[in-house]
N, C-alpha and C. Protein backbone atom coordinates (compact mmCIF):
# COMPACT_ATOMS: atom_id res chain seq x y z
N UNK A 1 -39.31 -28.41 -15.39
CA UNK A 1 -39.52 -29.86 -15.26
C UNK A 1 -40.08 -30.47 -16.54
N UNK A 2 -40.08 -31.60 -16.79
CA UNK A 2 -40.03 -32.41 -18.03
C UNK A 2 -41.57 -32.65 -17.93
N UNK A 3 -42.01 -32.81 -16.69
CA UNK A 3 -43.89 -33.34 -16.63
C UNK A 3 -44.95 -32.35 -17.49
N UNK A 4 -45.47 -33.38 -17.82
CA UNK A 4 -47.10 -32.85 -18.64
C UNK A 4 -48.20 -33.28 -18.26
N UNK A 5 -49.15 -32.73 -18.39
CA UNK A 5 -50.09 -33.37 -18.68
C UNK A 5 -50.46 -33.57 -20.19
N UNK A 6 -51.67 -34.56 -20.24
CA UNK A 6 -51.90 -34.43 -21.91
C UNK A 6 -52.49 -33.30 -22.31
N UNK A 7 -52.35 -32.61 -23.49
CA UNK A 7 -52.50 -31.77 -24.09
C UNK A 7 -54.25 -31.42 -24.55
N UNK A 8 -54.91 -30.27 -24.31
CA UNK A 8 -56.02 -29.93 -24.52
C UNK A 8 -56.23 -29.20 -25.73
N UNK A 9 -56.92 -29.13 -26.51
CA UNK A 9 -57.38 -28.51 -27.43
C UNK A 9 -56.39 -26.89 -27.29
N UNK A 10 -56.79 -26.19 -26.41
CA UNK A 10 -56.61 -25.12 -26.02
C UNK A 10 -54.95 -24.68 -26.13
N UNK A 11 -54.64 -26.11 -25.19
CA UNK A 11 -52.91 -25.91 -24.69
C UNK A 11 -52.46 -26.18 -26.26
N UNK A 12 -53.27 -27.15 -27.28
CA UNK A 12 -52.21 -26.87 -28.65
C UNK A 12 -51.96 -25.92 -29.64
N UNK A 13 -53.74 -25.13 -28.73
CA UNK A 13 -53.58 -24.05 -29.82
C UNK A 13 -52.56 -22.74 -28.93
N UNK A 14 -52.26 -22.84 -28.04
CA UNK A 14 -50.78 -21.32 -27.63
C UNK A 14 -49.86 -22.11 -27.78
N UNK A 15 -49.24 -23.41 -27.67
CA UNK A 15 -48.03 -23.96 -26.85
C UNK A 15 -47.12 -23.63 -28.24
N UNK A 16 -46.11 -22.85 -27.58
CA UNK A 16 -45.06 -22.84 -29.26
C UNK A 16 -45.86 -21.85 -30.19
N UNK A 17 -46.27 -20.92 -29.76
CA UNK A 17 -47.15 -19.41 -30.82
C UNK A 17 -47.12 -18.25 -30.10
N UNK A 18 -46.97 -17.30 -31.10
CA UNK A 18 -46.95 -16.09 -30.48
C UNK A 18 -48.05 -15.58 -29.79
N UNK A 19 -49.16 -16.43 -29.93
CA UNK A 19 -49.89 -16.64 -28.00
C UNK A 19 -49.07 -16.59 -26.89
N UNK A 20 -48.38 -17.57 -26.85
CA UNK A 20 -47.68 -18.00 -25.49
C UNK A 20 -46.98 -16.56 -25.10
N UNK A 21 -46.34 -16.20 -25.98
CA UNK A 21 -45.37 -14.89 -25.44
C UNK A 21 -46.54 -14.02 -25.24
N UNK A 22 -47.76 -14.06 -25.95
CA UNK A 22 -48.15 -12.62 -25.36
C UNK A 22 -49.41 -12.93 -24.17
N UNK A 23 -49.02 -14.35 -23.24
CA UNK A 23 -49.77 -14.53 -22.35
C UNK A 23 -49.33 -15.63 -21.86
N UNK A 24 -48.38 -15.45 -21.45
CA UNK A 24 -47.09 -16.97 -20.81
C UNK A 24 -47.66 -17.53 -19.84
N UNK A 25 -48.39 -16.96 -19.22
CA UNK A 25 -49.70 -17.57 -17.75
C UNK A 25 -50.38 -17.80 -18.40
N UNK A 26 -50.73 -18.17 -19.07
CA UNK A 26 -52.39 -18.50 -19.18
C UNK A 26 -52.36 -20.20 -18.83
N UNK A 27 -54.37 -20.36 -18.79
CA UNK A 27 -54.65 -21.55 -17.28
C UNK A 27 -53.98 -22.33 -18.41
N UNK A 28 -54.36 -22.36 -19.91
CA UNK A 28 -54.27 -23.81 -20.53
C UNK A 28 -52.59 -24.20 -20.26
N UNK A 29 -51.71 -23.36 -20.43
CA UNK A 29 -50.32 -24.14 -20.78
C UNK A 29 -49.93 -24.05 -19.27
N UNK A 30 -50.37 -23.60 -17.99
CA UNK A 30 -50.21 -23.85 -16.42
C UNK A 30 -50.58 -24.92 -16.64
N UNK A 31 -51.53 -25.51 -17.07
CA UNK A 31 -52.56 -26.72 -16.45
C UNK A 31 -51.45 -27.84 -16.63
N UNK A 32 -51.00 -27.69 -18.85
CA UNK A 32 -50.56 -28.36 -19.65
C UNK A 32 -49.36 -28.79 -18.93
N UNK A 33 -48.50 -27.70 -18.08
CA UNK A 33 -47.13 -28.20 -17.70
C UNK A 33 -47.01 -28.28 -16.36
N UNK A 34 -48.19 -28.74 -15.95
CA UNK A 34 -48.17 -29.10 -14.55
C UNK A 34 -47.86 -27.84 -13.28
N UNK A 35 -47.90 -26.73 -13.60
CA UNK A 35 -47.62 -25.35 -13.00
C UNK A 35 -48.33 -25.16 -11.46
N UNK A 36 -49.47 -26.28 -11.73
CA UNK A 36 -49.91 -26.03 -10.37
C UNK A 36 -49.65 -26.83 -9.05
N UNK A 37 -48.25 -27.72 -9.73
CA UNK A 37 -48.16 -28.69 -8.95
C UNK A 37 -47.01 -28.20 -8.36
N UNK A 38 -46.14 -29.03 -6.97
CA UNK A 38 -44.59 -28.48 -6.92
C UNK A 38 -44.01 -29.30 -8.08
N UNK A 39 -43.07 -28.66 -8.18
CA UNK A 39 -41.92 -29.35 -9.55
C UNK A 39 -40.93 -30.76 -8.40
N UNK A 40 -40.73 -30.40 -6.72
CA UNK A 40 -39.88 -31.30 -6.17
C UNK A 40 -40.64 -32.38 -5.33
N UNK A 41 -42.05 -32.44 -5.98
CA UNK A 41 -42.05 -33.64 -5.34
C UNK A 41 -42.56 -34.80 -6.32
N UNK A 42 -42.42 -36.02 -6.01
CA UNK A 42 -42.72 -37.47 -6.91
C UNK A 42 -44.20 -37.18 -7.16
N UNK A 43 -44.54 -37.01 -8.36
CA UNK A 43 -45.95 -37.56 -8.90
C UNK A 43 -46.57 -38.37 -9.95
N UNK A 44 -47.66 -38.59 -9.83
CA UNK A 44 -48.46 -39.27 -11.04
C UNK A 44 -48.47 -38.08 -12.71
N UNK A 45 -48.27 -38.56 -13.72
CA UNK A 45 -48.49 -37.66 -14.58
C UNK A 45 -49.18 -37.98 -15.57
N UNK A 46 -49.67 -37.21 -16.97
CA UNK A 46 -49.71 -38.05 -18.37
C UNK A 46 -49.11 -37.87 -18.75
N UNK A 47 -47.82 -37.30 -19.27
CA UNK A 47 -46.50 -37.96 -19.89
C UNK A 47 -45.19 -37.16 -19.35
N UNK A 48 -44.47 -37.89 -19.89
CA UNK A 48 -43.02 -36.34 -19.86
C UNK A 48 -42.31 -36.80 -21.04
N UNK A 49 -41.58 -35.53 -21.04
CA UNK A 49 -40.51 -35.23 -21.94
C UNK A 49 -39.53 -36.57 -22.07
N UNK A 50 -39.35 -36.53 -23.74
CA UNK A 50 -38.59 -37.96 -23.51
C UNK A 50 -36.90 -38.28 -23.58
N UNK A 51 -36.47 -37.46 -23.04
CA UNK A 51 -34.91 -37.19 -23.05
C UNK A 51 -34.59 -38.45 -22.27
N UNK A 52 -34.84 -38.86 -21.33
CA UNK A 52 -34.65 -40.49 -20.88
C UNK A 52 -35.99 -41.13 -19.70
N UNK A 53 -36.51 -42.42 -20.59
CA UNK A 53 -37.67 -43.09 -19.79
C UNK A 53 -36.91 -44.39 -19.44
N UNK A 54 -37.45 -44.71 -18.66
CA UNK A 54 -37.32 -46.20 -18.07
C UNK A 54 -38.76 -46.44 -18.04
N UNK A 55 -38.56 -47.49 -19.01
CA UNK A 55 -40.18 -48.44 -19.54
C UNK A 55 -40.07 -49.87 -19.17
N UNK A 56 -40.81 -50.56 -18.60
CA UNK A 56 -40.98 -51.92 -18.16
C UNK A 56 -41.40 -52.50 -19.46
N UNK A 57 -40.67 -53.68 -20.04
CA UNK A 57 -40.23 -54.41 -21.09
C UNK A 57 -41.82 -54.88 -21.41
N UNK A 58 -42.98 -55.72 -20.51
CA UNK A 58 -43.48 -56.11 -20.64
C UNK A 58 -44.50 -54.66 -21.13
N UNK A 59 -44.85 -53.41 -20.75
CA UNK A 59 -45.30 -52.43 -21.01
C UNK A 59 -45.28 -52.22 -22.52
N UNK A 60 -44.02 -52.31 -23.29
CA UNK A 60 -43.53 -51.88 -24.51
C UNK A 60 -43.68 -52.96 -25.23
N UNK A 61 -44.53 -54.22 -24.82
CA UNK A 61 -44.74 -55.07 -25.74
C UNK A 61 -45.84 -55.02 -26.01
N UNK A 62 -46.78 -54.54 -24.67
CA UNK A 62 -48.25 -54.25 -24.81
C UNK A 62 -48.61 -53.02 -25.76
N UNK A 63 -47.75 -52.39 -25.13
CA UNK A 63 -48.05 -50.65 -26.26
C UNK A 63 -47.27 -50.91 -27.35
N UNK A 64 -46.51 -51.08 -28.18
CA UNK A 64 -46.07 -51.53 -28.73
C UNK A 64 -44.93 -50.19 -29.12
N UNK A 65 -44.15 -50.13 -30.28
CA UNK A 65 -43.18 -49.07 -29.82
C UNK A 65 -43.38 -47.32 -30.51
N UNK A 66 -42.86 -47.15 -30.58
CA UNK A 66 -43.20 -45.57 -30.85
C UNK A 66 -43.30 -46.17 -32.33
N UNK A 67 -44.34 -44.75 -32.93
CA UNK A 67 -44.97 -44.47 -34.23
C UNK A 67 -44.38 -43.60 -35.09
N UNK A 68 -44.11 -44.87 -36.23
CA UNK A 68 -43.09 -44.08 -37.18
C UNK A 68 -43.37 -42.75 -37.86
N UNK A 69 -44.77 -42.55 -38.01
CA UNK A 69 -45.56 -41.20 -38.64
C UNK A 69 -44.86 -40.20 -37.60
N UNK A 70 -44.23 -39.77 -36.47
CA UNK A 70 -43.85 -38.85 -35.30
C UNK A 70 -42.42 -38.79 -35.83
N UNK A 71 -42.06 -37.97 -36.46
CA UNK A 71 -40.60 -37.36 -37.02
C UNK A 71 -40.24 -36.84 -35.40
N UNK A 72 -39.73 -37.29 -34.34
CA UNK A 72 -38.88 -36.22 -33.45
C UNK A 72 -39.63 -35.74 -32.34
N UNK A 73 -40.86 -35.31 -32.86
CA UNK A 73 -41.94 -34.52 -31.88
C UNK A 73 -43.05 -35.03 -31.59
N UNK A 74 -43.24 -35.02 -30.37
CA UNK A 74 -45.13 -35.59 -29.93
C UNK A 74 -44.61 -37.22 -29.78
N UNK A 75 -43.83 -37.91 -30.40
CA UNK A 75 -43.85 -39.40 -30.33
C UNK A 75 -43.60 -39.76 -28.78
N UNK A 76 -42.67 -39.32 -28.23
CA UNK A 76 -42.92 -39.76 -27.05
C UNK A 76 -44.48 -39.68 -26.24
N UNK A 77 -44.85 -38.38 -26.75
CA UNK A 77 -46.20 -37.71 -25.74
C UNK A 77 -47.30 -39.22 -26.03
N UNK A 78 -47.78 -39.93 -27.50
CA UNK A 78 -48.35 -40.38 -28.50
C UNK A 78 -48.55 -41.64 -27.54
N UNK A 79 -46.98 -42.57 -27.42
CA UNK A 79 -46.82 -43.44 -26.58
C UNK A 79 -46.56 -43.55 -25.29
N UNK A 80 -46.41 -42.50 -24.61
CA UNK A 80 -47.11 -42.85 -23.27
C UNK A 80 -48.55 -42.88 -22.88
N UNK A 81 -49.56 -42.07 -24.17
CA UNK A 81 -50.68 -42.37 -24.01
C UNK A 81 -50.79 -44.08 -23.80
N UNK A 82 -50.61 -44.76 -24.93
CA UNK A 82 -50.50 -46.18 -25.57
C UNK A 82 -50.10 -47.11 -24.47
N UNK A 83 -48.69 -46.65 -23.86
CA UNK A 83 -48.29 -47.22 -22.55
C UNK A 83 -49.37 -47.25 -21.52
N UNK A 84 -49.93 -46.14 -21.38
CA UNK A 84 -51.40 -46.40 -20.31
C UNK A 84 -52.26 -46.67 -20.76
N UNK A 85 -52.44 -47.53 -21.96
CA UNK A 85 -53.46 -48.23 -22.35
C UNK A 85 -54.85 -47.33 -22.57
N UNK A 86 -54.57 -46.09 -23.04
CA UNK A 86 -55.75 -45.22 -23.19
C UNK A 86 -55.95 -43.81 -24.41
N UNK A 87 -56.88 -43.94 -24.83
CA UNK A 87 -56.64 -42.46 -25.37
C UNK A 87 -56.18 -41.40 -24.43
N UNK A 88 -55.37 -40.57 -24.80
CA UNK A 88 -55.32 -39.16 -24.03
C UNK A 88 -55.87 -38.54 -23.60
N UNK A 89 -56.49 -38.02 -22.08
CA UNK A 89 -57.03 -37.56 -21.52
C UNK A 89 -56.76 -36.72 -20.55
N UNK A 90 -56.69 -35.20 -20.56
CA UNK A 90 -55.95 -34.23 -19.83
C UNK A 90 -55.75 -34.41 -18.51
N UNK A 91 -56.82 -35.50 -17.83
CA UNK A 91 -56.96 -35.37 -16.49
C UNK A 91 -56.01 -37.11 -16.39
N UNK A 92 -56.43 -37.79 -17.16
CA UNK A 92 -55.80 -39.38 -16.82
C UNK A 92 -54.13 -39.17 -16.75
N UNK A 93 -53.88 -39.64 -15.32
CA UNK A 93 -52.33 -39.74 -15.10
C UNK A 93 -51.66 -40.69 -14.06
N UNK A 94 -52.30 -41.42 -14.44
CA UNK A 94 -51.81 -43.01 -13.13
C UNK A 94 -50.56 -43.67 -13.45
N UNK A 95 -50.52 -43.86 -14.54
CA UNK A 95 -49.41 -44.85 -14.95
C UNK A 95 -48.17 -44.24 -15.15
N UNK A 96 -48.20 -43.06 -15.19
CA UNK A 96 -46.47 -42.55 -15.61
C UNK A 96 -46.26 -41.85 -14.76
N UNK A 97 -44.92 -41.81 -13.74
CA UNK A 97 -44.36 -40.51 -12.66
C UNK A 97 -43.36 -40.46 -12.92
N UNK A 98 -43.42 -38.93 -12.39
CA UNK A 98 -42.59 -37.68 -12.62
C UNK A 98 -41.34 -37.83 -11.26
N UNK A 99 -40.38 -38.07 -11.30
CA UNK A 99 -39.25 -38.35 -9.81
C UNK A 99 -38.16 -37.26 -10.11
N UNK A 100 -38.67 -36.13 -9.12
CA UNK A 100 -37.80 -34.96 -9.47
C UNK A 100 -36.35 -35.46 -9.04
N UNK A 101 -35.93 -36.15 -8.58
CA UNK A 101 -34.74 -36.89 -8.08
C UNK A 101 -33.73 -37.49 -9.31
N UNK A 102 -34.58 -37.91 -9.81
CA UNK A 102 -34.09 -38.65 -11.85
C UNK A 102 -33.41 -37.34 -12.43
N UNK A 103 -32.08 -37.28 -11.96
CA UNK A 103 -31.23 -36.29 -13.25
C UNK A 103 -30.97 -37.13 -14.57
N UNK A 104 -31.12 -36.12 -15.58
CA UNK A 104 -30.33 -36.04 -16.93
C UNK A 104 -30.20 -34.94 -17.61
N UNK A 105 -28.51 -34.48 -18.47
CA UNK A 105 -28.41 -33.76 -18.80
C UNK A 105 -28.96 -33.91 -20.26
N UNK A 106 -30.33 -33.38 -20.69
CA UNK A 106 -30.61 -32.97 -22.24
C UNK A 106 -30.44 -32.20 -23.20
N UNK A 107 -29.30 -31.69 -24.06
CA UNK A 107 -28.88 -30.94 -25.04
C UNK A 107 -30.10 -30.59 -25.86
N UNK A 108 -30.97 -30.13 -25.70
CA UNK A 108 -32.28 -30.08 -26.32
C UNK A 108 -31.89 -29.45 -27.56
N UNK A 109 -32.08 -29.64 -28.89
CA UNK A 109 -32.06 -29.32 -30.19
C UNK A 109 -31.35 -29.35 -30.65
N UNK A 110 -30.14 -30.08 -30.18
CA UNK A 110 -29.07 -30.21 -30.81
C UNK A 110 -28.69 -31.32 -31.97
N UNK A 111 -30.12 -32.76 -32.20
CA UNK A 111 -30.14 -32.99 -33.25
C UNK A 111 -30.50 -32.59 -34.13
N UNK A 112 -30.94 -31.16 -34.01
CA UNK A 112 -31.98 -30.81 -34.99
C UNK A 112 -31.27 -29.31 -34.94
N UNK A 113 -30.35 -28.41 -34.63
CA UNK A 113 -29.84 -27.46 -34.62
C UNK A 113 -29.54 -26.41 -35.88
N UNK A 114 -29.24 -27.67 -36.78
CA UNK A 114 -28.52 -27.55 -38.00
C UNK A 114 -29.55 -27.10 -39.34
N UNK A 115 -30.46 -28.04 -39.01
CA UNK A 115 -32.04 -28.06 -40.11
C UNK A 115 -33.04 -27.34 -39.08
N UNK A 116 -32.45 -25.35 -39.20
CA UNK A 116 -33.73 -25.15 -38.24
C UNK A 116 -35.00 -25.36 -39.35
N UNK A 117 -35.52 -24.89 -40.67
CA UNK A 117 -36.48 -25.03 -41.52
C UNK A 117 -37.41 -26.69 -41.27
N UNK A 118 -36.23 -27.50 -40.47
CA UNK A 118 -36.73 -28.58 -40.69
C UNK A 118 -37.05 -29.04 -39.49
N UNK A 119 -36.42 -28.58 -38.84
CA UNK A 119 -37.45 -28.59 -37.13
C UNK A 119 -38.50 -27.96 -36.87
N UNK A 120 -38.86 -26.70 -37.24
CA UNK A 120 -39.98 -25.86 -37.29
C UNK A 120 -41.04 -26.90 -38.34
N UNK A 121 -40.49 -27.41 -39.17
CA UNK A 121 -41.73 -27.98 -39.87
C UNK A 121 -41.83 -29.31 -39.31
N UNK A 122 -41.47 -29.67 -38.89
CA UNK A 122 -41.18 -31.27 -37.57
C UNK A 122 -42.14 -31.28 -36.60
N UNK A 123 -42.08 -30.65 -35.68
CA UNK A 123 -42.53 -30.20 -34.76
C UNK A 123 -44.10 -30.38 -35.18
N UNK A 124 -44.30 -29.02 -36.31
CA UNK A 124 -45.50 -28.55 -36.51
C UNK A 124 -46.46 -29.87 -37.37
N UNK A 125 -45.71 -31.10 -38.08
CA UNK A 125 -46.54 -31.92 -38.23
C UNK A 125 -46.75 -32.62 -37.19
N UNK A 126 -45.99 -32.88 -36.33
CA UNK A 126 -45.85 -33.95 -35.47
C UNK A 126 -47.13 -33.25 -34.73
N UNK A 127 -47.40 -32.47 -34.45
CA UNK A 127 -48.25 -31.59 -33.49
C UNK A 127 -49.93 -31.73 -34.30
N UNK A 128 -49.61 -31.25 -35.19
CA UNK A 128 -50.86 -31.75 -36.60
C UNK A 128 -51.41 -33.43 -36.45
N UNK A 129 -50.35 -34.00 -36.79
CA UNK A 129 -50.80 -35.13 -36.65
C UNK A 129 -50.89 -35.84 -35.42
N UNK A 130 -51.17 -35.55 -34.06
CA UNK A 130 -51.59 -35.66 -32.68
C UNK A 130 -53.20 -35.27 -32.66
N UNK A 131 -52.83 -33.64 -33.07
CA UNK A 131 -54.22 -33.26 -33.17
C UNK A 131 -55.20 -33.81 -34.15
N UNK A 132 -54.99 -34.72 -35.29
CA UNK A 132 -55.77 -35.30 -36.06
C UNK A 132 -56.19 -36.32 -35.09
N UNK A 133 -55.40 -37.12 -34.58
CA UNK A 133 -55.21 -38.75 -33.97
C UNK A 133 -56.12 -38.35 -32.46
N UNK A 134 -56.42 -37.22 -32.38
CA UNK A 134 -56.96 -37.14 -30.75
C UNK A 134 -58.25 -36.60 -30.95
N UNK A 135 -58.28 -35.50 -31.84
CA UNK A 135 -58.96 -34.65 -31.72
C UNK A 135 -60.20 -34.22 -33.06
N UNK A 136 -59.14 -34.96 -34.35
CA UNK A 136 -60.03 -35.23 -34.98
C UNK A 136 -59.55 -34.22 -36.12
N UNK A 137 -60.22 -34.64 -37.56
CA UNK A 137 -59.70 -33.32 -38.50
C UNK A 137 -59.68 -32.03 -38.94
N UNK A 138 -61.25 -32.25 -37.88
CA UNK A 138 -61.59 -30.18 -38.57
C UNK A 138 -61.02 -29.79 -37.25
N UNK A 139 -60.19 -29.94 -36.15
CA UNK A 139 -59.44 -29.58 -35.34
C UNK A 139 -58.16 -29.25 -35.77
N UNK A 140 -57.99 -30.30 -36.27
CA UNK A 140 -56.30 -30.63 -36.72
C UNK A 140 -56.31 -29.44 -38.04
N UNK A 141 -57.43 -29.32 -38.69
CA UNK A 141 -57.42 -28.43 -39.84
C UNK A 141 -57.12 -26.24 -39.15
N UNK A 142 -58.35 -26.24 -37.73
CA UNK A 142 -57.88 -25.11 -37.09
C UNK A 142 -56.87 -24.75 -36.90
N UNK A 143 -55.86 -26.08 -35.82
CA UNK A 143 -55.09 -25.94 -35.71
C UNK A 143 -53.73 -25.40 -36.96
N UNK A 144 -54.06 -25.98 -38.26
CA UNK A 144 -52.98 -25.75 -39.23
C UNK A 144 -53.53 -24.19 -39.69
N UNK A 145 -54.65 -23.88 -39.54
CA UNK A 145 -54.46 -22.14 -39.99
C UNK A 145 -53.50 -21.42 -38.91
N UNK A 146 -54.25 -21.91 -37.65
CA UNK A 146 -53.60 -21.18 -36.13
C UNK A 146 -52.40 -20.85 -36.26
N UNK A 147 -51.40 -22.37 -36.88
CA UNK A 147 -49.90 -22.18 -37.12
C UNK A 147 -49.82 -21.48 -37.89
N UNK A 148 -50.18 -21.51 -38.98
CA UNK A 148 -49.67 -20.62 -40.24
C UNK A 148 -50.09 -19.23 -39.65
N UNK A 149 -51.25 -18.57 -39.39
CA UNK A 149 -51.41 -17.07 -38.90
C UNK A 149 -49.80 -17.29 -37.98
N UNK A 150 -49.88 -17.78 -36.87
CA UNK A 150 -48.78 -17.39 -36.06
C UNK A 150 -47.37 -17.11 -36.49
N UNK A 151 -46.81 -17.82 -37.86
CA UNK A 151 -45.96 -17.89 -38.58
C UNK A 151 -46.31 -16.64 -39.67
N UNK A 152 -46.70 -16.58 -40.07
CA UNK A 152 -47.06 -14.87 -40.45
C UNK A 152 -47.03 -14.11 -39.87
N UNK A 153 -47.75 -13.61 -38.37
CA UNK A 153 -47.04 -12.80 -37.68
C UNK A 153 -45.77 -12.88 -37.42
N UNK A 154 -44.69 -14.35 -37.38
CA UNK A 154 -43.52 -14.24 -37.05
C UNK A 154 -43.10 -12.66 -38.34
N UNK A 155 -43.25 -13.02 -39.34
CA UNK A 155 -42.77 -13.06 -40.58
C UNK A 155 -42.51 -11.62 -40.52
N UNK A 156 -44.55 -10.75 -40.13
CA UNK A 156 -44.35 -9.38 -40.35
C UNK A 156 -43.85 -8.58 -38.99
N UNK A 157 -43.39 -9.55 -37.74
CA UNK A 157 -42.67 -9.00 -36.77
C UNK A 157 -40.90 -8.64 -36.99
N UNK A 158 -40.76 -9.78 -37.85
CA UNK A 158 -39.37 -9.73 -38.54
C UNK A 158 -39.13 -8.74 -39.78
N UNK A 159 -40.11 -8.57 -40.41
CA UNK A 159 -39.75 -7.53 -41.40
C UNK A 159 -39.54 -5.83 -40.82
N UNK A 160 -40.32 -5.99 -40.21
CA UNK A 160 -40.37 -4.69 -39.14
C UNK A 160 -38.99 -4.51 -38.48
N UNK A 161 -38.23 -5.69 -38.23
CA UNK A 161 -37.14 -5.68 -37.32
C UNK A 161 -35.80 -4.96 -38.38
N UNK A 162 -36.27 -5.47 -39.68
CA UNK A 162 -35.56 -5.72 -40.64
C UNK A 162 -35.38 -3.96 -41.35
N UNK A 163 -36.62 -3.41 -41.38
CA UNK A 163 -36.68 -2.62 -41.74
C UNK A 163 -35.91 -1.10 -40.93
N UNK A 164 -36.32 -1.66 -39.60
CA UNK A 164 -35.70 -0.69 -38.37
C UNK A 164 -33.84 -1.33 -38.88
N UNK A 165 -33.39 -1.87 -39.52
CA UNK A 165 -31.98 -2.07 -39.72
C UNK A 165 -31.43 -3.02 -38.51
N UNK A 166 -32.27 -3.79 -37.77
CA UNK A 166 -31.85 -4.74 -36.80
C UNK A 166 -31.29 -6.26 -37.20
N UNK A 167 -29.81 -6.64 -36.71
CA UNK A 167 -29.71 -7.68 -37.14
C UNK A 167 -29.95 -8.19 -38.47
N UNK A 168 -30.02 -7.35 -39.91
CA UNK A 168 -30.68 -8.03 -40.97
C UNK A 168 -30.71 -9.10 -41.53
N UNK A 169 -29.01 -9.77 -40.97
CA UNK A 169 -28.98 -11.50 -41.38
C UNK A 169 -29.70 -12.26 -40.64
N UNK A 170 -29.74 -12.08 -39.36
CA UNK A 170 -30.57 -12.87 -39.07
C UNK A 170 -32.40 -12.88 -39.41
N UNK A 171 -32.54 -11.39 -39.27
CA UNK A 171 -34.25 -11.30 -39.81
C UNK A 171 -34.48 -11.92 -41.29
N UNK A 172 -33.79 -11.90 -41.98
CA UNK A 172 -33.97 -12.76 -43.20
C UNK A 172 -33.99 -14.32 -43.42
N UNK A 173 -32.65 -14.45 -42.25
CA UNK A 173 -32.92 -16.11 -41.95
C UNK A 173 -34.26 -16.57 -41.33
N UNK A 174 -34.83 -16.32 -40.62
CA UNK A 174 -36.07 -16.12 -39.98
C UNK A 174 -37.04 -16.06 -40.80
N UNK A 175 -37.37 -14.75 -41.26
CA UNK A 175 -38.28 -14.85 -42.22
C UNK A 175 -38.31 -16.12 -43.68
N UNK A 176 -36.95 -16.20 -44.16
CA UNK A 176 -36.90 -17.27 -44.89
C UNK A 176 -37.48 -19.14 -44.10
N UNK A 177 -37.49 -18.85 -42.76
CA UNK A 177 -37.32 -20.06 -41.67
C UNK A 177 -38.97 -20.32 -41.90
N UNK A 178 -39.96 -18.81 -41.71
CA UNK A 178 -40.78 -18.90 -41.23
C UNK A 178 -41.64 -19.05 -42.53
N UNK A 179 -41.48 -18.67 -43.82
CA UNK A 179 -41.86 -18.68 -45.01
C UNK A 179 -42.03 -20.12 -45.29
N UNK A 180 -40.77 -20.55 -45.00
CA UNK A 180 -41.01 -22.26 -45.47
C UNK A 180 -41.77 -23.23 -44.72
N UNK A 181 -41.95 -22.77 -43.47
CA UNK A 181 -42.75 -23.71 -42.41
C UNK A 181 -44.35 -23.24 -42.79
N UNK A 182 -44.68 -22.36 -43.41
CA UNK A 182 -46.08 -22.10 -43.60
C UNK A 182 -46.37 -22.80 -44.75
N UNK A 183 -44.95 -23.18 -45.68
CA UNK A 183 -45.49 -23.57 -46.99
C UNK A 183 -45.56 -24.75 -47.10
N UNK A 184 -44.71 -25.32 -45.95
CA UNK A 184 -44.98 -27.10 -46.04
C UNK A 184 -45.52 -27.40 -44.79
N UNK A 185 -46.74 -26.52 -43.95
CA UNK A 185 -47.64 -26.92 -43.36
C UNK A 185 -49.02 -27.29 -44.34
């Protein structure tokens, strides 16, 4: 399901790191993606995924529209805070619901398929610069080692792969993927 809640300190530091794989339960990213809720019934949330919203006109004049600093990632999350008229708050979720009933088909990454170097580094500012805007800078600063360690382990998990003679085009693409996202974090 597309529902979130807003994001905690915690949930930014596994969500998308080789945390997550080596502890896919854990409470923060349950909490983060609503895990404890059912997925089929209508609820209150703090944001969702923005593959398609229906926003009340007068809403989007008050919040005003998405923030050009958000390359792709987090901008939706950013302005539905804005839409509820509030800073982000893991627990605040009145104003936006989740209607498991609302189909759409989302090709997820398929604008971005092409420039993986440039989605990996997308993402990871867009995520940076949330965590500055919420949480503040010597957060936002943790957070940018957090990524980079995690992207280093990508690196020496792939060389290892590389070395065992696995796939070598791709472990090089990878490692070249993961080299550059540490260097323009």
């Amino acid at each position: 399901p597309s529902r979130r809640r807003f994001p905690t300190r915690m949930a930014m530091l596994w969500e998308s790191t080789p945390l997550e794989r080596i502890w896919p339960g854990n409470p923060w990213l349950r909490r983060y993606r609503c895990a404890d809720r059912p997925a089929d019934q209508a609820q209150p949330v703090g944001w969702l995924v923005g593959a398609a919203l229906l926003v009340r006109s007068a809403a989007i004049v008050r919040a005003g529209l998405l923030d050009e600093r958000f390359f792709m990632y987090s901008e939706e999350l950013e302005w539905q805070a804005r839409l509820q008229g509030r800073r982000a708050s893991a627990d605040h979720t009145s104003a936006i619901a989740y209607l498991p009933d609302a189909a759409i088909i989302h090709y997820e990454g398929k604008s971005s398929e092409q420039a993986i170097i440039r989605r990996h580094v997308n993402f990871q500012r867009s995520k940076l610069l949330l965590a500055r805007m919420w949480f503040g800078w010597r957060f936002a600063a943790l957070l940018r080692a957090a990524l980079r360690l995690g992207y280093l382990y990508e690196i020496v998990v792939e060389l290892l792969k590389l070395i065992l003679g696995h796939r070598p085009d791709l472990r090089r693409q990878r490692i070249k993927v993961y080299r550059e996202t540490i260097r323009e974090l």
